[in-house]
Each structure stands twice: as C-alpha cells, then as structure tokens.
N, C-alpha and C. Protein backbone atom coordinates (compact mmCIF):
# COMPACT_ATOMS: atom_id res chain seq x y z
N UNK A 1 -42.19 92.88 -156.95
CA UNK A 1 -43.35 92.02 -157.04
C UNK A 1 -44.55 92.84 -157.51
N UNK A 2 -44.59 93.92 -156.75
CA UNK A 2 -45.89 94.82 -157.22
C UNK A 2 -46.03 95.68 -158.30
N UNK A 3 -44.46 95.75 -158.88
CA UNK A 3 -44.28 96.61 -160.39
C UNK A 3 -44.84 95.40 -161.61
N UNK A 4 -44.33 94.17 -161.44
CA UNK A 4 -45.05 93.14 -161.83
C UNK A 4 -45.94 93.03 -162.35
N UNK A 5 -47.03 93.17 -161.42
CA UNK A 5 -48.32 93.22 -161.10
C UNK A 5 -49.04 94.01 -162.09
N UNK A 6 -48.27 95.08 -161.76
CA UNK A 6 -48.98 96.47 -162.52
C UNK A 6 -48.42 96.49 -163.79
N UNK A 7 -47.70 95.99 -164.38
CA UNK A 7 -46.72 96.08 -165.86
C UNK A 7 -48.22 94.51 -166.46
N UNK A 8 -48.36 93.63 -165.75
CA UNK A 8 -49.01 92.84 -166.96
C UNK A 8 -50.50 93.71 -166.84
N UNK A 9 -51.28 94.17 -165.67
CA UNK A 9 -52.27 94.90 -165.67
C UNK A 9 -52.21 96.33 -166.97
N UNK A 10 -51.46 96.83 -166.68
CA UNK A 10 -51.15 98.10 -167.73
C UNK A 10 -51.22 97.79 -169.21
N UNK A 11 -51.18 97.11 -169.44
CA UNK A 11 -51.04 96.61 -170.82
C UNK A 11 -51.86 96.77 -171.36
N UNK A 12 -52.06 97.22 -173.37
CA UNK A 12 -53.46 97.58 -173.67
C UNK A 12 -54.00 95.99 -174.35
N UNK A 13 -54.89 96.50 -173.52
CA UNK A 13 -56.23 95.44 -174.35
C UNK A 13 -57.18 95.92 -175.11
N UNK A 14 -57.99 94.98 -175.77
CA UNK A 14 -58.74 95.16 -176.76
C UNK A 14 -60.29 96.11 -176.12
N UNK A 15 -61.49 96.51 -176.25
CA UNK A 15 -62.18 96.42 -175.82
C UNK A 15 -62.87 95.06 -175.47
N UNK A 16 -62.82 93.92 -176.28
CA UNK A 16 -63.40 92.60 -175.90
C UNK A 16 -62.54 91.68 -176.41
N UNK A 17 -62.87 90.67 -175.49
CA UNK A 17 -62.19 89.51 -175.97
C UNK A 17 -63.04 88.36 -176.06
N UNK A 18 -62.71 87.41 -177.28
CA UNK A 18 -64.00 86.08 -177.36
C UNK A 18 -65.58 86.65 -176.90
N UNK A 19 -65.26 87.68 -177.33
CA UNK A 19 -67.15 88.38 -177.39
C UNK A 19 -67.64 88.79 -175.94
N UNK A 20 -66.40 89.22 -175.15
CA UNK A 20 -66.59 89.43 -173.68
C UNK A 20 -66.02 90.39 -173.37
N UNK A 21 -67.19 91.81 -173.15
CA UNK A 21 -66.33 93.24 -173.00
C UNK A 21 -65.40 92.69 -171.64
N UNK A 22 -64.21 93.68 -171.94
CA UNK A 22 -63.22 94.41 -170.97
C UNK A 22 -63.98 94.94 -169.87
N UNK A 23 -63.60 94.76 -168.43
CA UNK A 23 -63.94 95.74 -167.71
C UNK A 23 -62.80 95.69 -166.67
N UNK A 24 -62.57 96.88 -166.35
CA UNK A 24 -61.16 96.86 -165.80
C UNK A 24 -61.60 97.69 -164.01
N UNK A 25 -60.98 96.86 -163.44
CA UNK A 25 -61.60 97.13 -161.89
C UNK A 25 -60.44 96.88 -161.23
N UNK A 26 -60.17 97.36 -160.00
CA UNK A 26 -59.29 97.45 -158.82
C UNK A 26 -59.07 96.33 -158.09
N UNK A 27 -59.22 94.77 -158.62
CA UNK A 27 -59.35 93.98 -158.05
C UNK A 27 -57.65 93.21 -158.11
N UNK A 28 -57.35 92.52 -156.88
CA UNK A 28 -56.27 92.20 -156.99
C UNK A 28 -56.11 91.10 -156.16
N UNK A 29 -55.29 89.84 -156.67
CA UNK A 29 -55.29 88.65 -155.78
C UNK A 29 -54.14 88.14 -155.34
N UNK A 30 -54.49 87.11 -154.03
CA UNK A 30 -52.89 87.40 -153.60
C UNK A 30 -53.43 85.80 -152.37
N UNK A 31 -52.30 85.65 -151.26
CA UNK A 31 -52.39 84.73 -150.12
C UNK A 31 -52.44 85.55 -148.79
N UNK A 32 -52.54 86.85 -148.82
CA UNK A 32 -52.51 88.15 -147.97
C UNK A 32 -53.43 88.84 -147.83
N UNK A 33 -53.62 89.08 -146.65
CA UNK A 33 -55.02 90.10 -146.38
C UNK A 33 -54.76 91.83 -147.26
N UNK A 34 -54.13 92.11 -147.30
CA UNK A 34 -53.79 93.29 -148.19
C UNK A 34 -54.30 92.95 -149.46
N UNK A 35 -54.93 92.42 -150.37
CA UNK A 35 -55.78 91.66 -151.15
C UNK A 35 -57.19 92.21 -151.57
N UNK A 36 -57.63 92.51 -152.54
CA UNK A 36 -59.37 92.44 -152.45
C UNK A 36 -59.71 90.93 -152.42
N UNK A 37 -59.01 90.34 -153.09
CA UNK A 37 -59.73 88.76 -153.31
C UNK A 37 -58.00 87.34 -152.26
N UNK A 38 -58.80 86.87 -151.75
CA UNK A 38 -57.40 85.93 -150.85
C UNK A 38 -57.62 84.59 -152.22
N UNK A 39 -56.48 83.59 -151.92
CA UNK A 39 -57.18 82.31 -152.79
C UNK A 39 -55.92 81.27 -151.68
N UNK A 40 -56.51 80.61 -151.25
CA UNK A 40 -56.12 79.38 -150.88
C UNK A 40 -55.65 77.97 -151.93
N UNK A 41 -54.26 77.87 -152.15
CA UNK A 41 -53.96 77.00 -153.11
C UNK A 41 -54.12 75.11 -152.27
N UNK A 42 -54.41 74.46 -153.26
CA UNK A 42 -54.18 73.29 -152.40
C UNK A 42 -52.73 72.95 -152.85
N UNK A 43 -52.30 72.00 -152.14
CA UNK A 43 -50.85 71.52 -152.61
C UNK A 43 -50.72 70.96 -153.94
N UNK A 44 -49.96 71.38 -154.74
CA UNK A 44 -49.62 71.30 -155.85
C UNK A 44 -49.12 69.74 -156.06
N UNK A 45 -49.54 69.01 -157.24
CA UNK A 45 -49.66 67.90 -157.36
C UNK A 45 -49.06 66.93 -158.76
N UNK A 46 -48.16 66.59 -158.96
CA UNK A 46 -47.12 66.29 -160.27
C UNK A 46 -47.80 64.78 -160.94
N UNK A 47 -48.56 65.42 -161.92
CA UNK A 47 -49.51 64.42 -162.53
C UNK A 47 -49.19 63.83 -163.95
N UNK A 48 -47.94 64.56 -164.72
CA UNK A 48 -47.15 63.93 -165.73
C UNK A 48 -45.81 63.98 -165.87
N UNK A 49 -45.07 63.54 -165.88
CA UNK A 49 -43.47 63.92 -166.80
C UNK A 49 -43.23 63.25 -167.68
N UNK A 50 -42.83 64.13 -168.57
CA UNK A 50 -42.54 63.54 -169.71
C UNK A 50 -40.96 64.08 -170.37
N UNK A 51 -40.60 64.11 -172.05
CA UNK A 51 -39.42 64.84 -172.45
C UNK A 51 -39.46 66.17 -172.29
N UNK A 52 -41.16 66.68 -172.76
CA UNK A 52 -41.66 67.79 -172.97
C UNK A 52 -41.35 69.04 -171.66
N UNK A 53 -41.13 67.84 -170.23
CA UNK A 53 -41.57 68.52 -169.23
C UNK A 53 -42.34 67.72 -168.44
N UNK A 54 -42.66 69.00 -167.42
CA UNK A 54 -43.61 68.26 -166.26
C UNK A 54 -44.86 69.11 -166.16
N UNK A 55 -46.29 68.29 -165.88
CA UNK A 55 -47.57 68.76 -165.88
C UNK A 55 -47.76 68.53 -164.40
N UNK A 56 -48.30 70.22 -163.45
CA UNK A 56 -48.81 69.87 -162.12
C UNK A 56 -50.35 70.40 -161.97
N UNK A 57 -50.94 69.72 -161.09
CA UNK A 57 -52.31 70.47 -161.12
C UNK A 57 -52.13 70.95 -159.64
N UNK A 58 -53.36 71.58 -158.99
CA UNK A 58 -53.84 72.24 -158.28
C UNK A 58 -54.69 73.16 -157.86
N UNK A 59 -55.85 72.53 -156.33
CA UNK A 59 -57.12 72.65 -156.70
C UNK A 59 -56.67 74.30 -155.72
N UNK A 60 -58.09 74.81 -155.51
CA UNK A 60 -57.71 76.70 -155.20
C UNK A 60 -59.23 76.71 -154.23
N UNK A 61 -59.11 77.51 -153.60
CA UNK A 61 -60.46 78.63 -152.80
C UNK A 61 -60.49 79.42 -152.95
N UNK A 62 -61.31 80.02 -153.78
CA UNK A 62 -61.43 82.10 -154.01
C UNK A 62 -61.66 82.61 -152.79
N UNK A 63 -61.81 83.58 -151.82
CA UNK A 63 -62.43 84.10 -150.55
C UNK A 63 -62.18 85.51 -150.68
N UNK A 64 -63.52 86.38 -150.39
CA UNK A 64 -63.29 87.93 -149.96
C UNK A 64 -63.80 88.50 -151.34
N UNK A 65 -64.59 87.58 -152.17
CA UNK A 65 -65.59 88.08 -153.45
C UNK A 65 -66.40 89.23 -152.74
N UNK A 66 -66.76 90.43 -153.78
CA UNK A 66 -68.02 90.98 -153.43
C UNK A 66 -68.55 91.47 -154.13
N UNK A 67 -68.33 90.05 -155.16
CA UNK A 67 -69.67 89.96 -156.27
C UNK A 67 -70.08 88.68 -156.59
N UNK A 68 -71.62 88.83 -156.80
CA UNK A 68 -72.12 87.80 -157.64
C UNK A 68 -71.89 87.46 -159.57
N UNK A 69 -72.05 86.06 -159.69
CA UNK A 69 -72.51 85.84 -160.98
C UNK A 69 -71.54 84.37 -161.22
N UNK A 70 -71.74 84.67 -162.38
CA UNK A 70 -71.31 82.67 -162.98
C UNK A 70 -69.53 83.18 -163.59
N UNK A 71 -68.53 82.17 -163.56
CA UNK A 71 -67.26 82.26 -164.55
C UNK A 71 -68.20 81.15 -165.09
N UNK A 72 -67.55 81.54 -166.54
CA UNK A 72 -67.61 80.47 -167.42
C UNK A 72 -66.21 79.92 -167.98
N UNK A 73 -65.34 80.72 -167.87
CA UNK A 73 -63.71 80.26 -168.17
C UNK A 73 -62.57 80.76 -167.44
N UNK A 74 -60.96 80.70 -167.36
CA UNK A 74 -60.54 81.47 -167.05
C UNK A 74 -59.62 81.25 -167.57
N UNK A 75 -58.39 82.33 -168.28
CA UNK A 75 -57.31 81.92 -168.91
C UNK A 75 -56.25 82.70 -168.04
N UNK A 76 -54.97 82.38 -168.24
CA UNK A 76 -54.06 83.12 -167.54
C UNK A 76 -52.59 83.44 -168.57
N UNK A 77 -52.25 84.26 -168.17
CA UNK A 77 -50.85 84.77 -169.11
C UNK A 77 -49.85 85.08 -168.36
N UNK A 78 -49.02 85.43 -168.75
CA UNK A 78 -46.96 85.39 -167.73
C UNK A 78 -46.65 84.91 -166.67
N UNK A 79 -47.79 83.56 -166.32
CA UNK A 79 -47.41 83.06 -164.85
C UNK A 79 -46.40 82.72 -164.63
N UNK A 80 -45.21 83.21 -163.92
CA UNK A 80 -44.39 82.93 -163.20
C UNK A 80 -44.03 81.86 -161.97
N UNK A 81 -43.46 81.17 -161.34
CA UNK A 81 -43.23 80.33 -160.75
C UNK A 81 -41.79 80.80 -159.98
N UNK A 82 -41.58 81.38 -158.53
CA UNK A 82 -39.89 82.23 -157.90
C UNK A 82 -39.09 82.99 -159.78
N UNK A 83 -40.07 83.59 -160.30
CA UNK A 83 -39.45 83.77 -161.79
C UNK A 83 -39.09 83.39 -162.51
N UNK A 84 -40.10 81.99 -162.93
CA UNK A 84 -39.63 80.82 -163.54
C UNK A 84 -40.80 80.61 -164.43
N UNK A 85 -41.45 80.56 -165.65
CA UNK A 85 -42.15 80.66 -166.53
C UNK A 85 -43.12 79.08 -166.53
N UNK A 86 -44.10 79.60 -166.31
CA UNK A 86 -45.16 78.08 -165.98
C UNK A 86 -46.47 78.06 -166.98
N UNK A 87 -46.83 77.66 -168.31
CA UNK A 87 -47.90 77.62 -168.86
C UNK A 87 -49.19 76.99 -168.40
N UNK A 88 -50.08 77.46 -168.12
CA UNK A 88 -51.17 77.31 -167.78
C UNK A 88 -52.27 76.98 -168.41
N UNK A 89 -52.98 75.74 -167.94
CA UNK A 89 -54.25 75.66 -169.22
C UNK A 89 -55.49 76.65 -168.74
N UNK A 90 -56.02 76.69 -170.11
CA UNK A 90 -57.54 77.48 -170.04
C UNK A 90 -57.97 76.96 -169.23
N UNK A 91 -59.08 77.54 -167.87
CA UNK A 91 -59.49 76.27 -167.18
C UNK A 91 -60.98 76.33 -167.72
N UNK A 92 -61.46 75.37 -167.77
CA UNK A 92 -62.74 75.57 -168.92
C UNK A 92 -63.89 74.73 -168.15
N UNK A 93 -63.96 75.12 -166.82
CA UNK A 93 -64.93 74.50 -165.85
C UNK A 93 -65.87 75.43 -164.90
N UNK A 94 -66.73 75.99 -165.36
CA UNK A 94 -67.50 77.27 -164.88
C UNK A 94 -67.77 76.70 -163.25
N UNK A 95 -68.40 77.85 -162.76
CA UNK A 95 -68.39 77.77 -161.45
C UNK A 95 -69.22 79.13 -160.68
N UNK A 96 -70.18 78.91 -160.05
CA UNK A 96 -70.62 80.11 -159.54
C UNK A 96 -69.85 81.31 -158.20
N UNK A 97 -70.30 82.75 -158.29
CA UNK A 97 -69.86 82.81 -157.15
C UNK A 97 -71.17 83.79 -156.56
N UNK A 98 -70.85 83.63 -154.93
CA UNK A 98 -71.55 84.11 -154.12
C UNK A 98 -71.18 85.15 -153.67
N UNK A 99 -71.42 86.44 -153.65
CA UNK A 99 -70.86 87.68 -152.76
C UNK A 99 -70.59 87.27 -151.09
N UNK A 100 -69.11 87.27 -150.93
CA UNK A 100 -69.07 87.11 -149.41
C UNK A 100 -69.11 85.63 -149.01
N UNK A 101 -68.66 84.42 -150.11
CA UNK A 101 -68.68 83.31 -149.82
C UNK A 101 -67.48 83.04 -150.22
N UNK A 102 -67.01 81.52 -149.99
CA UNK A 102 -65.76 81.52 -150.59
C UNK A 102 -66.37 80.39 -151.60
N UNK A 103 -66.04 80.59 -152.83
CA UNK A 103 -65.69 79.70 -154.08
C UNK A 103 -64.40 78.68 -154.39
N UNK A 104 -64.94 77.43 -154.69
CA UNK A 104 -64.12 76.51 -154.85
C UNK A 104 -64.13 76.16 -155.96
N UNK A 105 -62.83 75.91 -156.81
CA UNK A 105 -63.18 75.54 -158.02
C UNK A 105 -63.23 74.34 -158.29
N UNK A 106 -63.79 73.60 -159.06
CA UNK A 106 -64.74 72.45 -159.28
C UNK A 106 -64.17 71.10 -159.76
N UNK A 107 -62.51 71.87 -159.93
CA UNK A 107 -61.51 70.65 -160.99
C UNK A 107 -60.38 71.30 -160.65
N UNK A 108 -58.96 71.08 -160.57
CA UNK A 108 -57.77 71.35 -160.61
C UNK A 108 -57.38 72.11 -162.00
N UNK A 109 -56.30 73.16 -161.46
CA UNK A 109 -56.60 73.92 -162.57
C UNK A 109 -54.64 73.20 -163.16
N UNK A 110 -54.48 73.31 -163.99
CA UNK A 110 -53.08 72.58 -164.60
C UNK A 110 -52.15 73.34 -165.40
N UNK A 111 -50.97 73.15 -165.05
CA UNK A 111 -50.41 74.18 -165.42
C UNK A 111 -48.83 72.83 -165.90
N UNK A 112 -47.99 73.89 -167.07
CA UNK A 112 -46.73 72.43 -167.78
C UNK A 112 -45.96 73.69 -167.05
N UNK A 113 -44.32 72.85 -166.56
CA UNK A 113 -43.18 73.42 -167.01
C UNK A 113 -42.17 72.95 -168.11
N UNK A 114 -41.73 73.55 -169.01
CA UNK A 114 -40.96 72.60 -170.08
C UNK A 114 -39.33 72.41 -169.08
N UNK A 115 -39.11 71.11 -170.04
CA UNK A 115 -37.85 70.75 -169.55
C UNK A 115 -36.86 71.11 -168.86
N UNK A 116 -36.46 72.80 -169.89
CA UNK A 116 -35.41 73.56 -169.33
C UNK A 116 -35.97 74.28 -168.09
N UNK A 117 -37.06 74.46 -168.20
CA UNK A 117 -37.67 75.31 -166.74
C UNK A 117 -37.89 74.14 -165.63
N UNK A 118 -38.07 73.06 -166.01
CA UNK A 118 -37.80 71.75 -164.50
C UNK A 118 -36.45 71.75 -164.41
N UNK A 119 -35.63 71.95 -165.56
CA UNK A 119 -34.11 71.77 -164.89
C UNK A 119 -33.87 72.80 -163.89
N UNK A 120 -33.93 74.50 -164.66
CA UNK A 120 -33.92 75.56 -163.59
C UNK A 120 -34.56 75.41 -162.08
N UNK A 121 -35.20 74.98 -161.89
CA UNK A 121 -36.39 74.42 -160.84
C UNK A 121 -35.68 73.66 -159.90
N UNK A 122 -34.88 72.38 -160.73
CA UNK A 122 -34.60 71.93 -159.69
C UNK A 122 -32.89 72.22 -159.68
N UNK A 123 -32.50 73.28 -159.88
CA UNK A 123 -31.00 73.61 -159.96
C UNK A 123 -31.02 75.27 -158.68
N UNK A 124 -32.16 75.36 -158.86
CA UNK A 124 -32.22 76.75 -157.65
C UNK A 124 -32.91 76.36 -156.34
N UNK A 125 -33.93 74.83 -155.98
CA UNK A 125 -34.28 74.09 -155.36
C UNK A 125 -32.66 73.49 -155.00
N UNK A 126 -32.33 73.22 -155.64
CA UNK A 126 -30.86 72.40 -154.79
C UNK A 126 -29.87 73.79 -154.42
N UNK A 127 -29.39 74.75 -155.06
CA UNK A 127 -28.80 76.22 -154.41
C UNK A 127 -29.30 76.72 -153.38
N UNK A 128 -30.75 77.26 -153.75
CA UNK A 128 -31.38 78.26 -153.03
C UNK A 128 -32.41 77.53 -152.58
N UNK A 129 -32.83 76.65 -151.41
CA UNK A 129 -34.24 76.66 -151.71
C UNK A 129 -34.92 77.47 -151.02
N UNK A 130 -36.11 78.11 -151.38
CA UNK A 130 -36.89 78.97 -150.68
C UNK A 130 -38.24 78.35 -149.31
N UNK A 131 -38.27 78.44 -148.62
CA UNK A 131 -39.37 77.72 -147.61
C UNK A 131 -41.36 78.09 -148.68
N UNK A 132 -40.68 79.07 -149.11
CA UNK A 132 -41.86 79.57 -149.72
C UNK A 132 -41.79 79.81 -151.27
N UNK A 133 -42.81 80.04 -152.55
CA UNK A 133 -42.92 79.97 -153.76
C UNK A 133 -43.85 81.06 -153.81
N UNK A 134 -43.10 82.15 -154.75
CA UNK A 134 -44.30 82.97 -154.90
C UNK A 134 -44.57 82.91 -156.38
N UNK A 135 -45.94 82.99 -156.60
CA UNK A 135 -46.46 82.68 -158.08
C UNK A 135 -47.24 84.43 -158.50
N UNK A 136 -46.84 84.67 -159.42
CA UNK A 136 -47.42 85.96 -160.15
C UNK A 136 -47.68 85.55 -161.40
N UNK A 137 -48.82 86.44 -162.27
CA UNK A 137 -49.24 86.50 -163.32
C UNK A 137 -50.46 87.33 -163.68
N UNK A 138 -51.38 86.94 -164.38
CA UNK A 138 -52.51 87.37 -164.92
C UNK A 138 -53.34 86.56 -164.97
N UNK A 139 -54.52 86.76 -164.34
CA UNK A 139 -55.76 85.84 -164.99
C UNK A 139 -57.33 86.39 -165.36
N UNK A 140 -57.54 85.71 -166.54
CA UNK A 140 -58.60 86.41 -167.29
C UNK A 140 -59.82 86.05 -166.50
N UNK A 141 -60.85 86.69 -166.02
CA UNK A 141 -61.97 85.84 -165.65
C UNK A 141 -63.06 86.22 -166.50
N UNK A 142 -63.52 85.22 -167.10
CA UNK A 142 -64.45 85.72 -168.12
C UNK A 142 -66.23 84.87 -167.65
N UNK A 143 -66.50 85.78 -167.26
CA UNK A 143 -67.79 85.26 -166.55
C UNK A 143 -69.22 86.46 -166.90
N UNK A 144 -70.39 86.34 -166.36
CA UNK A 144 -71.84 87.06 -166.10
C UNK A 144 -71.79 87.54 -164.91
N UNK A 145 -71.76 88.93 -164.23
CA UNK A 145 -71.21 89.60 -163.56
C UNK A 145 -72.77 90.06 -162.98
N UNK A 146 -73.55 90.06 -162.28
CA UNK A 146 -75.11 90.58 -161.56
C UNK A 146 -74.13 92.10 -160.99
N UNK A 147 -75.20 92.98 -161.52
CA UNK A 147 -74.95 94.20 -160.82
C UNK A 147 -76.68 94.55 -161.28
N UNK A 148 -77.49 95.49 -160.21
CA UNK A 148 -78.67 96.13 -160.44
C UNK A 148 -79.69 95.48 -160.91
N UNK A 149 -79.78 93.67 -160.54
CA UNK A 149 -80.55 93.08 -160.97
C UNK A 149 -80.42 92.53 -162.37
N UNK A 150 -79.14 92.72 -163.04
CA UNK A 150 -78.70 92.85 -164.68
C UNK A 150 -77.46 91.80 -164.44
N UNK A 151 -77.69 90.81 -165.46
CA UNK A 151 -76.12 90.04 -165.68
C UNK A 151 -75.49 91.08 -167.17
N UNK A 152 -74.54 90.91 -166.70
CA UNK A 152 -73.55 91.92 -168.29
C UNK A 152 -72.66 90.46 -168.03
N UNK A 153 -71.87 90.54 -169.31
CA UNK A 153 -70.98 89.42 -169.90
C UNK A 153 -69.73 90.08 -170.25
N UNK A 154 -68.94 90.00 -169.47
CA UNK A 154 -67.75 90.46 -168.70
C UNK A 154 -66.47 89.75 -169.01
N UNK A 155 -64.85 90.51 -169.10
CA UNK A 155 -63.49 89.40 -169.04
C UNK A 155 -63.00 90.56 -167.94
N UNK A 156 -62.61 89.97 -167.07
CA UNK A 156 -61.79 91.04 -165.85
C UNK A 156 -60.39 90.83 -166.09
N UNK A 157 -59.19 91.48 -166.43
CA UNK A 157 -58.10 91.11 -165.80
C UNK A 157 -57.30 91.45 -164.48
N UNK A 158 -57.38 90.21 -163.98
CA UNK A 158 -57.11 90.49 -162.57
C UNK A 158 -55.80 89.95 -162.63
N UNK A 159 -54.61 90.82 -161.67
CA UNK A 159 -53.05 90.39 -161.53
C UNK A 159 -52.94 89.74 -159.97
N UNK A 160 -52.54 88.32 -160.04
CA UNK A 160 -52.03 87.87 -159.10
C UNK A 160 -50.71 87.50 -158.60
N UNK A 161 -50.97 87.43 -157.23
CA UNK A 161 -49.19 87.20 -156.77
C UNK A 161 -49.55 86.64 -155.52
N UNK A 162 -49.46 84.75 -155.49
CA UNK A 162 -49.64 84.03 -154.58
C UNK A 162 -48.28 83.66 -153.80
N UNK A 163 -48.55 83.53 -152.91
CA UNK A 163 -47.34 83.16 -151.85
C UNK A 163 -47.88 81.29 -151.35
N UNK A 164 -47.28 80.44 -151.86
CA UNK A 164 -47.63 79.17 -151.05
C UNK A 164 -46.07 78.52 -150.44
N UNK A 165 -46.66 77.44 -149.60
CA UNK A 165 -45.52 76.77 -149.14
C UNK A 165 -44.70 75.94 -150.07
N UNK A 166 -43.77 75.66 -150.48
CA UNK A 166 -42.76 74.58 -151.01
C UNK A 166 -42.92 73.40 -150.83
N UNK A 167 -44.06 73.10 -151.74
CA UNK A 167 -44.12 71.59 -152.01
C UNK A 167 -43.08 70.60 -152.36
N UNK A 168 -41.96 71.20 -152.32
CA UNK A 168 -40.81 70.02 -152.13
C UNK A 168 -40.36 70.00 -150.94
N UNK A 169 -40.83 70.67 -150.15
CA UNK A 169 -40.01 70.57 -148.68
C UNK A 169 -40.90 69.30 -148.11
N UNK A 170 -42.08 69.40 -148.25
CA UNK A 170 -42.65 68.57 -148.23
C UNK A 170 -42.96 66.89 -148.71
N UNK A 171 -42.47 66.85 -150.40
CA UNK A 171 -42.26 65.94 -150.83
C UNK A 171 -40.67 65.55 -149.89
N UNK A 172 -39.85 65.94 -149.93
CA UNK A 172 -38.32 65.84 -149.40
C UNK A 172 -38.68 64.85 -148.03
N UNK A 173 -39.77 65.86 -147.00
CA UNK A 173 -39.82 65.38 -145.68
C UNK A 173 -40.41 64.10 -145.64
N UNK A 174 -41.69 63.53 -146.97
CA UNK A 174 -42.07 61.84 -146.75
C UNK A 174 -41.29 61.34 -146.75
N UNK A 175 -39.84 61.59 -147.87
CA UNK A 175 -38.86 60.55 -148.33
C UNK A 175 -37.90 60.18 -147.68
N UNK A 176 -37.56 60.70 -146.16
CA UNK A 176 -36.57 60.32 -144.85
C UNK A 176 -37.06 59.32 -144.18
C-alpha cells in the first residue's frame, strides 16, 4: 500500500502545471491517524449506469490541515478502487481552508467505473467480499497557499490511501 503511495509521488513532474508551480511537501492522506491530513468519506452514492459503466459520487471532510488558503481545483490520477481502476472527475468547485479546521467540500466529488471494471467489482464482491475498500491514488491540489502574510499559487501532489466501509454491505443489508 505504502510503495504505492510513494511510486505515484516519485514520479517526475514538470516544474508547473496549468500555470501553478510544483511544490512538493510531506503531506499525506489517509482514514488513519498516522496521516498529516485524515478525510472522512461520505457514503458513496450510484448516480448513473449506463453501457459505458457506472458513475458514483461522494461528498468528503478534509481534517488535520495546517494551512491556510483557497483550492481552486483538484484533479486526481491512478485512483484505484481494492485495485480496481476508478476515473475521477476534475473537481472544479473551490473551497477555502482554515488551519486546524476541518474543510468540507462544497459538491460531491464523482468518479466512472467502465463496464469491465463494474463487472470485476462485482465478481470479487461476490468471491471475496471485503468488510472494507481501500482507495489509493494521487490528488492534485491546486490552490493559493498563505505563508508569511503572502498567497503563492501552488499544485501539491498529495498521495492518498483511504480506507472506507463497503457500501454494498450496506446496500445488501436495506434489501433483506
């Protein structure tokens, strides 16, 4: 899980991206106090299916910031799903944060699985199911960062690896 972590972090980047220096910091997110940053997922929520696949959203709590300033976007790359490939939209809904507060984000952030990855999904859900889902990836935060009285215009990549409960155990348990 934690070689993971560090294999999409390691990777070279540009100095900037979309006109937003790089700054690369020790920050790391997770559902665990071992964490600089915790995030509270809300329950994940199945808002399309189609041929293409299935679209879920789900809203989040940042907690254990200890910094100020504004996101203005956030993108994410190799999110994983128990090692199962989940595309993610840009989430394109800014949001402030408070040092030492917890941040909520303002809209559900949405993420597709294509077809063959809902089949896998629900073919290791019927084998294996896990009580728990752990989600890893990358996410860009591209925000105005206050340090020394100064906003700088900032993209962080920060590597996450969330642990939530199995929202099908749940869907499963209404349907008895």
């Amino acid at each position: 899980m934690l070689a993971l972590a560090s294999i999409s972090y390691a990777q070279k980047l540009p100095s900037s991206i979309r006109g937003y220096k790089v700054y690369r910091t020790d920050i790391r997110v997770g559902t665990s106090g071992d964490k600089t940053a915790t995030v509270e997922v809300g329950e994940p929520r199945i808002v399309d299916v189609g041929l293409s696949g299935m679209t879920l959203e789900a809203t989040a709590v940042i907690n254990g910031l200890g910094q100020d300033g504004q996101i203005d976007f956030l993108m994410f790359e190799d999110v994983a799903v128990n090692g199962i490939r989940m595309d993610v939209d840009e989430y394109q809904h800014s949001f402030d944060l408070k040092k030492g507060k917890p941040a909520t984000l303002p809209a559900p952030v949405r993420g597709h699985l294509s077809t063959l990855n809902v089949a896998k999904t629900a073919y290791n859900e019927a084998t294996t199911s896990r009580p728990e889902w752990q989600i890893t990836g990358t996410v860009f935060v591209f925000g105005r960062f206050k340090k020394m009285g100064f906003a700088f215009k900032r993209v962080i990549p920060v590597p996450i690896t969330l642990v939530i409960p199995n929202p099908l155990k749940s869907i499963a348990a209404d349907h008895r």
